[in-house]
Protein backbone atom coordinates (compact mmCIF):
# COMPACT_ATOMS: atom_id res chain seq x y z
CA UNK A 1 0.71 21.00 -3.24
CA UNK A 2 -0.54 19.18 -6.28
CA UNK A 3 1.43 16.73 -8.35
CA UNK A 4 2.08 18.67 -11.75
CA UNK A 5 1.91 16.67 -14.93
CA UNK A 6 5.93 16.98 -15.20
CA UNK A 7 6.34 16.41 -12.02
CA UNK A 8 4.80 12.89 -12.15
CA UNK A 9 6.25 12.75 -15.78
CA UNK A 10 9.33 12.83 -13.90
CA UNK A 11 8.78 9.25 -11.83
CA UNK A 12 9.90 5.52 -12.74
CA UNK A 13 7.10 3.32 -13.87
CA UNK A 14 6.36 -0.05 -12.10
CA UNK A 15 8.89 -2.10 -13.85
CA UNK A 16 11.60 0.63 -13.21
CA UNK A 17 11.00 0.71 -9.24
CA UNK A 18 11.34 -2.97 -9.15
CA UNK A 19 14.33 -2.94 -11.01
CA UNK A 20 15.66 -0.91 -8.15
CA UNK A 21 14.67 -2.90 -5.47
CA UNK A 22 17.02 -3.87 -3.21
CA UNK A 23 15.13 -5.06 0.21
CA UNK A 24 12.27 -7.48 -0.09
CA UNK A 25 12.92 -7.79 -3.95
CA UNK A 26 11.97 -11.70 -3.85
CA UNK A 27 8.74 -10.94 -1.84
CA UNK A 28 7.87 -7.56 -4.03
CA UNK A 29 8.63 -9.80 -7.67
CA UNK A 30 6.42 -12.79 -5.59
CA UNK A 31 3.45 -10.20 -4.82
CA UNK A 32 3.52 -9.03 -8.69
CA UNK A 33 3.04 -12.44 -9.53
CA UNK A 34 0.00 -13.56 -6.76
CA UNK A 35 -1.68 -10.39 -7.36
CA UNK A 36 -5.24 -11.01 -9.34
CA UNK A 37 -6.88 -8.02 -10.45
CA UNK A 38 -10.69 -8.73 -10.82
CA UNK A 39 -12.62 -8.39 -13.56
CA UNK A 40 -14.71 -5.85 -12.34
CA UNK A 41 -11.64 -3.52 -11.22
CA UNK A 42 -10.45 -3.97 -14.30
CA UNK A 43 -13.53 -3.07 -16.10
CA UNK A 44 -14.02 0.61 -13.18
CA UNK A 45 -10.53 1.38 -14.50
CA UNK A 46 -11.17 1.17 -18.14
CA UNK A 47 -14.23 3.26 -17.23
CA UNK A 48 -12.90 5.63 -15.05
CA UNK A 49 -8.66 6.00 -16.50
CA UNK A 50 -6.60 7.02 -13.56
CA UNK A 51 -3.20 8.49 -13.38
CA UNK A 52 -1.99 7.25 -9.97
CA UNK A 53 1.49 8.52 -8.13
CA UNK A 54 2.84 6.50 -5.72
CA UNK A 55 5.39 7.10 -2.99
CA UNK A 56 6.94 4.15 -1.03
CA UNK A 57 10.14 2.74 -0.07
CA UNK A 58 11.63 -1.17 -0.34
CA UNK A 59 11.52 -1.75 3.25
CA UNK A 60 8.03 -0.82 4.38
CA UNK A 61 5.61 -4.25 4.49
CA UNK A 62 2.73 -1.90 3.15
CA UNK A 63 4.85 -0.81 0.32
CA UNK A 64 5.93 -4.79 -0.41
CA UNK A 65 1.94 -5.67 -0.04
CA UNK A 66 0.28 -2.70 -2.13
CA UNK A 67 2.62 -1.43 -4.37
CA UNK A 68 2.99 -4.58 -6.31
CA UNK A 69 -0.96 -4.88 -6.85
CA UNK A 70 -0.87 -1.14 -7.66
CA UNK A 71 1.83 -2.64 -10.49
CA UNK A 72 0.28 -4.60 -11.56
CA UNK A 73 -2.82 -3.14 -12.51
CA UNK A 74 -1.22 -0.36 -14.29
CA UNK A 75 -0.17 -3.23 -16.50
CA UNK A 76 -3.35 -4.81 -17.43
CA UNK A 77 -5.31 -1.89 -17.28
CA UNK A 78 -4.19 0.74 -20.05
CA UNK A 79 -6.40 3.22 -18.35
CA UNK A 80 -3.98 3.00 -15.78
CA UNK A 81 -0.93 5.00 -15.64
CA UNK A 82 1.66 4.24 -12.88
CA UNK A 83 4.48 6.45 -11.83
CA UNK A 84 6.52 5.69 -8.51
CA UNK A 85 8.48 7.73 -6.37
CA UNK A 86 10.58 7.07 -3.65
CA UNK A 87 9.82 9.24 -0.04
CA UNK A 88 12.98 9.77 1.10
CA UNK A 89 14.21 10.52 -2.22
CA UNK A 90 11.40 13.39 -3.46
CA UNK A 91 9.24 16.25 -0.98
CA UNK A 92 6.25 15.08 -2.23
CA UNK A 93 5.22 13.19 0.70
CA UNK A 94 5.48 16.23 2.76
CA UNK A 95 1.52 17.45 0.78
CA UNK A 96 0.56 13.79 1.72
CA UNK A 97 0.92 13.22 5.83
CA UNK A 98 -1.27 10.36 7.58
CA UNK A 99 -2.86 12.79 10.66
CA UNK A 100 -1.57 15.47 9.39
CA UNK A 101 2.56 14.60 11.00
CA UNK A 102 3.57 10.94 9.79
CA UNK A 103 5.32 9.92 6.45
CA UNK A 104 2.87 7.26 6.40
CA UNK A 105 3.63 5.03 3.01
CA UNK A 106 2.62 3.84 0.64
CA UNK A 107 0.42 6.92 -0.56
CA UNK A 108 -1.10 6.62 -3.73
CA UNK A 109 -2.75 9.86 -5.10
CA UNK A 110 -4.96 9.38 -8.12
CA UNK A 111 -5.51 12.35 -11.13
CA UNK A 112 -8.37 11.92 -13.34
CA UNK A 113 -7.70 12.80 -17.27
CA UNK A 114 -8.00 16.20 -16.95
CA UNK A 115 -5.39 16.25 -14.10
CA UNK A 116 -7.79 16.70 -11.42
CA UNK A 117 -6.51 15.01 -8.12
CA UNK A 118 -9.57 12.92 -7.43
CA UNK A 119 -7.90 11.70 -4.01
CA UNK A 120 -5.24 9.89 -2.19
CA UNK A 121 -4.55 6.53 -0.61
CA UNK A 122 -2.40 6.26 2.82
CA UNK A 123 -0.75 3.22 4.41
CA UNK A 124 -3.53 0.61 4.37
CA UNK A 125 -7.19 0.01 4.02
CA UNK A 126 -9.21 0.61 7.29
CA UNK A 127 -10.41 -3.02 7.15
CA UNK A 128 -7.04 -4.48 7.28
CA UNK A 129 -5.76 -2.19 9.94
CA UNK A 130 -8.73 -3.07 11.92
CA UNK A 131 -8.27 -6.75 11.39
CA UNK A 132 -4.66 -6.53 11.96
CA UNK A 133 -5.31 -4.79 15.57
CA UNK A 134 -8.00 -7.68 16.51
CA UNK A 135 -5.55 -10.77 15.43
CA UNK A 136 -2.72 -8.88 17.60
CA UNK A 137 -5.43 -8.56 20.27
CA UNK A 138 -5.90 -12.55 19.89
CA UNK A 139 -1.96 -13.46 19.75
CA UNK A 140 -1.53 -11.18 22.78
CA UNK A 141 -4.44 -13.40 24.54
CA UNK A 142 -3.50 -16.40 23.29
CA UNK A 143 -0.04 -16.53 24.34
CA UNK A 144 0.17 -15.04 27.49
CA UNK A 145 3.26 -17.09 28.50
CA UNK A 146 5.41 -14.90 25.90
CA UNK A 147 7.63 -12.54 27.81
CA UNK A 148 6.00 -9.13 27.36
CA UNK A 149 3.90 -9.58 25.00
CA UNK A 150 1.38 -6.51 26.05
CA UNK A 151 3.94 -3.91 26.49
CA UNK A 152 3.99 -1.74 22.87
CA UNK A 153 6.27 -3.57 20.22
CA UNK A 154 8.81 -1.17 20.43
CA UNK A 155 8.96 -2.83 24.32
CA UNK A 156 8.68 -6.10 23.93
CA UNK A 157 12.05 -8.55 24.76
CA UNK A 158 13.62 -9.71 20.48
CA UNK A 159 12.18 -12.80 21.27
CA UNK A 160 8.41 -12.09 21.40
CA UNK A 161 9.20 -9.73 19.24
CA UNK A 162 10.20 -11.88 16.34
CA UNK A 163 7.38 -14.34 17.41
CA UNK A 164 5.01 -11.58 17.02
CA UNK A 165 7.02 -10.02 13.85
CA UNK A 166 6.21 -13.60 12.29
CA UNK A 167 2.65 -14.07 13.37
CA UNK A 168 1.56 -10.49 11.87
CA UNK A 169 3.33 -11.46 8.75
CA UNK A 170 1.46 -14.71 8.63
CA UNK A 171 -1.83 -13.21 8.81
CA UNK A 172 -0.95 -10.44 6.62
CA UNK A 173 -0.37 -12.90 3.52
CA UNK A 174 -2.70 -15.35 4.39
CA UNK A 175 -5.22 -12.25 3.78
CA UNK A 176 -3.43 -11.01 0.96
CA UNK A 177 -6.29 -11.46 -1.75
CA UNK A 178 -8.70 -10.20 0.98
CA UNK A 179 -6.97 -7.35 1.79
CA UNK A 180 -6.22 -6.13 -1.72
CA UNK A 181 -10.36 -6.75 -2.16
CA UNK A 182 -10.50 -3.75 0.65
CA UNK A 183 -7.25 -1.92 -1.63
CA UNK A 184 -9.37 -2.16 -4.46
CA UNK A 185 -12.73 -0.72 -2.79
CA UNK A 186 -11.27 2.16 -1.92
CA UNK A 187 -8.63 3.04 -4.81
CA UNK A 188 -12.55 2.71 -6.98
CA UNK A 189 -13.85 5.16 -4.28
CA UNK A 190 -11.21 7.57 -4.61
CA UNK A 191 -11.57 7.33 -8.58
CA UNK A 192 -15.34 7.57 -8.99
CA UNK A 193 -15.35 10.96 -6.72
CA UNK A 194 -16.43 9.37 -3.13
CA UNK A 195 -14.63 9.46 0.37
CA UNK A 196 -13.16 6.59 1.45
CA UNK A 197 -13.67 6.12 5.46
């Protein structure tokens, strides 16, 4: 199902969703802030004017890393027009399923000016999943000692869980202008017609 023009009408801009925020607001307000939008994204976007839903929730660490770049280049970009919605709040993540079966977020589907949906945008780029599954690989080999640490997360005792909570965190915002590099690839794939892998 297609995002109608009311429909998306219907959703809170960027400054309204933060406004809402209630978990991560510090880190979400932070990310708004950090967040650089090239010159050269900025230009594609000018070219190419995108209306761009997005569906996330407070408490999801791709929503808190994405969303706020997403934000903020709806606001330096006027051919950029933002409106959020929140998943467990709206149906419209139900047209929108990573594989097909998981609520995946954040999912940001793009509509060209003549409300065309050019494409949509699930979780996280490819290239920072697949860097995120080779530092795990390297924490798990590198600290062997930790109790459990190759049993899935969900297995692992709190404490190597926290310890590997922390490190994945680390690398995640060490990476941060990296990964939105990737973000930005592929939200410029989606726009100019391509598929994104």
């Amino acid at each position: 199902m297609a995002i109608s023009k009311e429909t998306f009408d219907s959703g809170m801009t960027g400054q309204e969703f933060l406004d809402i925020v209630e978990a991560n607001k510090d880190k979400f307000l932070e990310n708004v802030d950090q967040a650089t939008i090239p010159d050269d994204v900025k230009a594609f976007f000018t070219e190419h004017p995108v209306s761009i839903a997005a569906i996330g929730e407070d408490w999801c660490t791709d929503v808190v890393h994405f969303m706020p770049v997403v934000i903020k280049l709806a606001q330096e970009v006027d051919g950029v027009d933002l409106r959020v919605f929140q998943r467990d709040k709206t149906d419209l993540i139900n047209s929108y399923l990573n594989q097909g079966k998981y609520q995946s977020i954040p999912v940001f589907v793009l509509m060209d000016a003549d409300w065309n949906e050019l494409g949509h945008f699930i979780e996280r780029p490819a290239n920072a999943t697949k860097a995120m599954a080779e530092e795990s690989t390297r924490f798990q080999r590198e600290n062997q000692d930790l109790e459990g640490v190759a049993r899935s997360y969900d297995n692992m005792p709190d404490e190597t869980r926290q310890q590997v909570r922390a490190n994945a965190a680390r690398f995640r915002w060490d990476n941060f202008d990296e990964w939105n590099g990737y973000f930005f690839d592929e939200l410029k794939a989606l726009a100019a017609g391509a598929a994104v892998a």
